[in-house]
N, C-alpha and C. Protein backbone atom coordinates (compact mmCIF):
# COMPACT_ATOMS: atom_id res chain seq x y z
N UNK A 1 -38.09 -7.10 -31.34
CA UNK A 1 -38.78 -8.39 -31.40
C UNK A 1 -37.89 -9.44 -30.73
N UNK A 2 -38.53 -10.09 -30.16
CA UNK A 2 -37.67 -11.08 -29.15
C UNK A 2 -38.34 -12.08 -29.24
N UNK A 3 -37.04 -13.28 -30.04
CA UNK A 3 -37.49 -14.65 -30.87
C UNK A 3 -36.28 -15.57 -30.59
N UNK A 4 -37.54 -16.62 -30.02
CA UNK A 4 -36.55 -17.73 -29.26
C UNK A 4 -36.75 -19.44 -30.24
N UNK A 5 -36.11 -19.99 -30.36
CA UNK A 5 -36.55 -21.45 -30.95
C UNK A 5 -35.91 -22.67 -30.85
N UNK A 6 -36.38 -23.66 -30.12
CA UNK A 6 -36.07 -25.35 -29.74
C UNK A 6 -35.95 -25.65 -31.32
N UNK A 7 -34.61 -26.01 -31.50
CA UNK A 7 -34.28 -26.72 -32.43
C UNK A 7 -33.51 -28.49 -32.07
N UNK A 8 -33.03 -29.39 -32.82
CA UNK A 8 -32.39 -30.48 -32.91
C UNK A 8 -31.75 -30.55 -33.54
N UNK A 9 -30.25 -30.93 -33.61
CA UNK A 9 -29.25 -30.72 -34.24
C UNK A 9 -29.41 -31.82 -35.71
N UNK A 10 -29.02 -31.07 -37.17
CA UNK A 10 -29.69 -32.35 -38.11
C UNK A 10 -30.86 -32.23 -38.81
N UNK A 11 -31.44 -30.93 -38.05
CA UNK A 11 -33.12 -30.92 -38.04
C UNK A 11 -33.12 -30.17 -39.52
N UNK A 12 -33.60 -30.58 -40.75
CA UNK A 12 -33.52 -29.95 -41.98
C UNK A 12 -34.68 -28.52 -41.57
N UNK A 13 -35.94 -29.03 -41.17
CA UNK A 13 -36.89 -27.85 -40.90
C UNK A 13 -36.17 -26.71 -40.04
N UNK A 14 -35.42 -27.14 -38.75
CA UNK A 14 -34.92 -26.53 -38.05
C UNK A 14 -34.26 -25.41 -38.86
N UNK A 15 -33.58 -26.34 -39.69
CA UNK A 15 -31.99 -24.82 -40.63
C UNK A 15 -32.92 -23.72 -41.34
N UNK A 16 -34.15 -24.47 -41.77
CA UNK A 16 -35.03 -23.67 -42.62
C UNK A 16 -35.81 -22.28 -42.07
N UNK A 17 -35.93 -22.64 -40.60
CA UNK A 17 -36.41 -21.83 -40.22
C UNK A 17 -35.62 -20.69 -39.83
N UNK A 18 -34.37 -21.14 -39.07
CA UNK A 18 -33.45 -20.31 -38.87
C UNK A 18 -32.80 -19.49 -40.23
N UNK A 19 -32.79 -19.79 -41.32
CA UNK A 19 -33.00 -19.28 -42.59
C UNK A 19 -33.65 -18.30 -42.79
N UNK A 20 -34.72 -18.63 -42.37
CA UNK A 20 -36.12 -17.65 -42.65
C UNK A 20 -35.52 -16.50 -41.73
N UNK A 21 -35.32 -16.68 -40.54
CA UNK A 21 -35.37 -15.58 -39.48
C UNK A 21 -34.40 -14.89 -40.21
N UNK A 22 -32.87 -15.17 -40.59
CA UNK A 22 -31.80 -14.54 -41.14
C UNK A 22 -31.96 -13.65 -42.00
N UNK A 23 -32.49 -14.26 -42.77
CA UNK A 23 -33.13 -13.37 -43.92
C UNK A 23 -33.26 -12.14 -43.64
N UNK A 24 -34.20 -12.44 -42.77
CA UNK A 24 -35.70 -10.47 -42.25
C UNK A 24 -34.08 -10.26 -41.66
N UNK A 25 -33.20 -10.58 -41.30
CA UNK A 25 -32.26 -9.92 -40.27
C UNK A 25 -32.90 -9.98 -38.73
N UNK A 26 -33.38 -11.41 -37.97
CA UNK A 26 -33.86 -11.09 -37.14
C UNK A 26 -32.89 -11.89 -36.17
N UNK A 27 -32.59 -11.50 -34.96
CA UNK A 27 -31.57 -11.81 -34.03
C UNK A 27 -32.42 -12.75 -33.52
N UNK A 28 -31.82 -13.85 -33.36
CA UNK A 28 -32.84 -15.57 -32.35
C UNK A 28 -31.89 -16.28 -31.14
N UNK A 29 -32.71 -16.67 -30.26
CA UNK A 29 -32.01 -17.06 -29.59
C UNK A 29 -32.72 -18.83 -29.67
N UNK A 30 -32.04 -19.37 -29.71
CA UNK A 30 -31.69 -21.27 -30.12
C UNK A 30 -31.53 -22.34 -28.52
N UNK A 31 -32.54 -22.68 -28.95
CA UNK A 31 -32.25 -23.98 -27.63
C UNK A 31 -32.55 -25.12 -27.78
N UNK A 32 -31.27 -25.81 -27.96
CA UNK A 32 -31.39 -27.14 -28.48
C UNK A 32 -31.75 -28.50 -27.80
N UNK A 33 -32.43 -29.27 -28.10
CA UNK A 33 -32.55 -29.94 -27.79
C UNK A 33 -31.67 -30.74 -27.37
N UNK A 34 -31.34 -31.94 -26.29
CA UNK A 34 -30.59 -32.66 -25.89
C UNK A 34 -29.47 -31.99 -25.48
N UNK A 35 -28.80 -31.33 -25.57
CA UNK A 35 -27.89 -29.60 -25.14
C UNK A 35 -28.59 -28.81 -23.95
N UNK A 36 -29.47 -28.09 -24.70
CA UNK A 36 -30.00 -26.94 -23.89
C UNK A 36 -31.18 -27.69 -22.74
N UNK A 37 -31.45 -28.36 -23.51
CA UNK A 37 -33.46 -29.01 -22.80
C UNK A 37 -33.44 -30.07 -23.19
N UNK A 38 -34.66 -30.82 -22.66
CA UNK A 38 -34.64 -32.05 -23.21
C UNK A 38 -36.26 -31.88 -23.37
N UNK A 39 -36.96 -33.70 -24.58
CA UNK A 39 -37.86 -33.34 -25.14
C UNK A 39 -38.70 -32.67 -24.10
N UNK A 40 -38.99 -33.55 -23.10
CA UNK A 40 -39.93 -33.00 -21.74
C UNK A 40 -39.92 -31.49 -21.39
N UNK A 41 -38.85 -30.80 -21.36
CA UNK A 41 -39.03 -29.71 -21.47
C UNK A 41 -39.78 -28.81 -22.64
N UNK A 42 -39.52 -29.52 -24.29
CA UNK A 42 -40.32 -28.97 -25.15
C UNK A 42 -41.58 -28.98 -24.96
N UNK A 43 -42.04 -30.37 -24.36
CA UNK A 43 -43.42 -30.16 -23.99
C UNK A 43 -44.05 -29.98 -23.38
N UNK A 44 -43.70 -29.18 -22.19
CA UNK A 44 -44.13 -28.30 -21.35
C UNK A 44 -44.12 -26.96 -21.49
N UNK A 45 -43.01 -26.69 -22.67
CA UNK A 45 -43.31 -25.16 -22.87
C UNK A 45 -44.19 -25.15 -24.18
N UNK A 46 -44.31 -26.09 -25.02
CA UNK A 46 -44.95 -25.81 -25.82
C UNK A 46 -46.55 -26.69 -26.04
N UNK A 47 -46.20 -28.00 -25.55
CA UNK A 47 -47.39 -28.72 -25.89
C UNK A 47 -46.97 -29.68 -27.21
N UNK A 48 -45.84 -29.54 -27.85
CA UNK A 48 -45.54 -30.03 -28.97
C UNK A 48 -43.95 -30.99 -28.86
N UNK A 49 -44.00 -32.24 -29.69
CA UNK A 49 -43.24 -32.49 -29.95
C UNK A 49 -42.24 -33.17 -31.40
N UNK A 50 -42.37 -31.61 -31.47
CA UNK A 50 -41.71 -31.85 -32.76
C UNK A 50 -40.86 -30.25 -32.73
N UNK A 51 -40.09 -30.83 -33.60
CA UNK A 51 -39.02 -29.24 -34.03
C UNK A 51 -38.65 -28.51 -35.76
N UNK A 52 -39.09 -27.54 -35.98
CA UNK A 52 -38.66 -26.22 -34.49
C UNK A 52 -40.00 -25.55 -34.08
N UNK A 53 -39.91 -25.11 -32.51
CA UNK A 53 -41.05 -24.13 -32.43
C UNK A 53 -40.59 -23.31 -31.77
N UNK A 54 -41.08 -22.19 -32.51
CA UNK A 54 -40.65 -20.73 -32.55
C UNK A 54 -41.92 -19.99 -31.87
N UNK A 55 -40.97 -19.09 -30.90
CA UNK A 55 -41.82 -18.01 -30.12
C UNK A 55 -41.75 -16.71 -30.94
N UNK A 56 -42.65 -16.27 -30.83
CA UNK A 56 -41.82 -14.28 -30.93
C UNK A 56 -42.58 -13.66 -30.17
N UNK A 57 -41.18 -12.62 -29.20
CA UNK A 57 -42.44 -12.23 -28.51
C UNK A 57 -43.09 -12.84 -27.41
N UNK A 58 -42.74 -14.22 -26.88
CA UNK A 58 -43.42 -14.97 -26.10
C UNK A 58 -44.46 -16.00 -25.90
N UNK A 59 -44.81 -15.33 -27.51
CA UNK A 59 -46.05 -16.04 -28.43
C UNK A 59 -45.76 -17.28 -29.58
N UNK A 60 -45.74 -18.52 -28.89
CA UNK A 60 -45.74 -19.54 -29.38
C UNK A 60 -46.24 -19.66 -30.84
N UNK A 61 -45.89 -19.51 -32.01
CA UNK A 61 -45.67 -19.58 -33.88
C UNK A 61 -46.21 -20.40 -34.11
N UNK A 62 -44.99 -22.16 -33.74
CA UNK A 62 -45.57 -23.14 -34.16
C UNK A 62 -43.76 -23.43 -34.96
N UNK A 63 -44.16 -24.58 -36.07
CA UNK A 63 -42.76 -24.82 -36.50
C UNK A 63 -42.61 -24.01 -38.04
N UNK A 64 -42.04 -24.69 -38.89
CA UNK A 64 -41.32 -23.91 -39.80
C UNK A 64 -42.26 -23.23 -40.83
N UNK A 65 -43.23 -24.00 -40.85
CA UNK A 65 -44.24 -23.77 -41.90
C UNK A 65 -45.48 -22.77 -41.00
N UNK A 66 -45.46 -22.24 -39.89
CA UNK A 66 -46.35 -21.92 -39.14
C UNK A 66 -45.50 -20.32 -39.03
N UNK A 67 -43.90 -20.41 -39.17
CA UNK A 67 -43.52 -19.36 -39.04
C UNK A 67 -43.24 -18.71 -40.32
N UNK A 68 -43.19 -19.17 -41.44
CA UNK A 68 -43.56 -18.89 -42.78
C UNK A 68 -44.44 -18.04 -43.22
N UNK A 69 -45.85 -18.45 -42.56
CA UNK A 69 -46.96 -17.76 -42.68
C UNK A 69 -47.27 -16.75 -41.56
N UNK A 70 -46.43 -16.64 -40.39
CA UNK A 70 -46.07 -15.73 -39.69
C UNK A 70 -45.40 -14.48 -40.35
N UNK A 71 -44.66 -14.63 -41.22
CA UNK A 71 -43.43 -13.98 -41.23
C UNK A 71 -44.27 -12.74 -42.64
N UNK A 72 -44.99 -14.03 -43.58
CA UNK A 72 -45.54 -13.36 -45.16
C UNK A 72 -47.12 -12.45 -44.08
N UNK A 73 -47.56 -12.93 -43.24
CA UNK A 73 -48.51 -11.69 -43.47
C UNK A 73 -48.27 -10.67 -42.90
């Protein structure tokens, strides 16, 4: 499984999600905002601006609460 996610440094949802992934034991790769990309770039790959949004797979999740309900079904 190959899982990528725009985070912001600070970002409480952000840690949460990356939490979540840890958990299952799932390897992520992190791209931060203002670091890695900037917002304009979030919203071109995603359409969204807000953080975190998580791919898996290639397939755009959504943020923390979107990958939550990703993760339980």
């Amino acid at each position: 499984m190959c899982v990528t996610l725009f985070t912001k440094v600070g970002c409480p949802f952000c840690a949460r999600a990356k939490s979540m992934l840890q958990e299952r034991g799932l390897v992520y790769d992190e791209i931060v905002l203002g670091r890695d990309a900037t917002m304009r770039s979030l919203r071109a790959a995603t359409g969204a601006s807000t953080v975190p949004q998580v791919f898996i797979d290639g397939r755009l999740i959504g943020g923390s609460e979107a990958l939550e309900k990703h993760l339980s079904a």
